[in-house]
Protein backbone atom coordinates (compact mmCIF):
# COMPACT_ATOMS: atom_id res chain seq x y z
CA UNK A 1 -13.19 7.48 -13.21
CA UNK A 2 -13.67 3.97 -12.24
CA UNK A 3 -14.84 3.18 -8.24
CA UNK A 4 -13.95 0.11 -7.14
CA UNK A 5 -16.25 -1.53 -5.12
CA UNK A 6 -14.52 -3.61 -3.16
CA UNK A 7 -12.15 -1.01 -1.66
CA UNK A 8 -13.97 1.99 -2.50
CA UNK A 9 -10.96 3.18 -4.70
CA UNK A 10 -11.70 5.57 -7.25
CA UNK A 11 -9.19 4.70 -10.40
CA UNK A 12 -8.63 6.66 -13.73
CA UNK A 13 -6.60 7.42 -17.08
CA UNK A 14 -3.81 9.93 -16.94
CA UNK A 15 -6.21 12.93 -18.10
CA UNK A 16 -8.38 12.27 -15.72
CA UNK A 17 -6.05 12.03 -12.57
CA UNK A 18 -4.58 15.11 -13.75
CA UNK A 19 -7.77 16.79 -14.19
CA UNK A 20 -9.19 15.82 -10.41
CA UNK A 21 -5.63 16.67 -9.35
CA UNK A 22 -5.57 20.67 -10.19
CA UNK A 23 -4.59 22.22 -13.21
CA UNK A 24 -1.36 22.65 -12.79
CA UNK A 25 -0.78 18.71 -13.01
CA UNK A 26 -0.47 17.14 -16.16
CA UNK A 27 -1.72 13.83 -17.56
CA UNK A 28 1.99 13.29 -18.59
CA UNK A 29 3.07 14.15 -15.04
CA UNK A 30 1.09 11.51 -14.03
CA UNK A 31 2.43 8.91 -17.12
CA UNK A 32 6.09 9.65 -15.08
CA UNK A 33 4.32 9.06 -11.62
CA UNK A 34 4.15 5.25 -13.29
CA UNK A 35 7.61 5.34 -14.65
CA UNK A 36 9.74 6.86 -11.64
CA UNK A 37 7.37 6.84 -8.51
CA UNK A 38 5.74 3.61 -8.61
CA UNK A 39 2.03 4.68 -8.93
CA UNK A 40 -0.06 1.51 -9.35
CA UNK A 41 -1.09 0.54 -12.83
CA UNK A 42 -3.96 -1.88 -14.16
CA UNK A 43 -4.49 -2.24 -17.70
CA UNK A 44 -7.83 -3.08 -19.14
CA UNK A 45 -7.50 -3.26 -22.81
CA UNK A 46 -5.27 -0.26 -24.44
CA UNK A 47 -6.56 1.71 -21.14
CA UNK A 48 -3.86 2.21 -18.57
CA UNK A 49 -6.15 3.00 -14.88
CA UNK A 50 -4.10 4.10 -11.66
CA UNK A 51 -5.70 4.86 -8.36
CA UNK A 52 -6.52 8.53 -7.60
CA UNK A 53 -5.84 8.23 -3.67
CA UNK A 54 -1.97 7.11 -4.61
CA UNK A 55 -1.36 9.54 -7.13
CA UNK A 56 -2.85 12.24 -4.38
CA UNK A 57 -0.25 11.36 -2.41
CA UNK A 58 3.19 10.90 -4.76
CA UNK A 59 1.55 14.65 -5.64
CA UNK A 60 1.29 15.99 -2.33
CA UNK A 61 4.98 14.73 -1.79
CA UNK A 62 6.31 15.98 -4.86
CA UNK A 63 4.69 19.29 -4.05
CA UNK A 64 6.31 19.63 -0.56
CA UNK A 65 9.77 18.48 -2.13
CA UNK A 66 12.30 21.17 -2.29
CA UNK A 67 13.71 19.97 -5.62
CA UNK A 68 12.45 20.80 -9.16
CA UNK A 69 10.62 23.78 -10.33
CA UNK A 70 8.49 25.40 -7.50
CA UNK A 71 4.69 24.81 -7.79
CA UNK A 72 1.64 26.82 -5.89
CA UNK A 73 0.08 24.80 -3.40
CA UNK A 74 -3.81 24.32 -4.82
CA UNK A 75 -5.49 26.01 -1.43
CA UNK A 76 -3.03 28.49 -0.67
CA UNK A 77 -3.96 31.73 1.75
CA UNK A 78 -2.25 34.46 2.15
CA UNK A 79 -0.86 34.84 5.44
């Protein structure tokens, strides 16, 4: 993970979104976040960086969506 200074945005690789993001998120989940969703990239080199805070939320939204395969919500309680 990268923080930027500036704006205090914390920015990393696929694996490592998808590693801060639960395990049930993949780094190729996140490579289609870039394709279909619009999550922010910046290239530096052969490394592809996107920020964490925007992938949180295309996640959180995908995970409230009623469409696709259902996924557990990471801090679930029983009720």
């Amino acid at each position: 993970m990268i923080r930027d200074s500036a704006t205090g945005r914390d920015w990393g690789t696929a694996a490592e979104i998808a590693a801060r993001l639960g395990p049930d998120v993949t780094d190729r989940m996140v490579i289609n976040w870039r394709r279909r969703d619009g999550l922010t990239v910046h290239r530096v080199g052969r490394a592809v960086y996107s920020p964490l805070d925007q992938a949180a939320a295309i996640e959180a939204a995908k995970r409230r969506s009623t469409r696709g395969r259902r996924r557990q919500l990471a801090h679930a309680t029983a009720a």
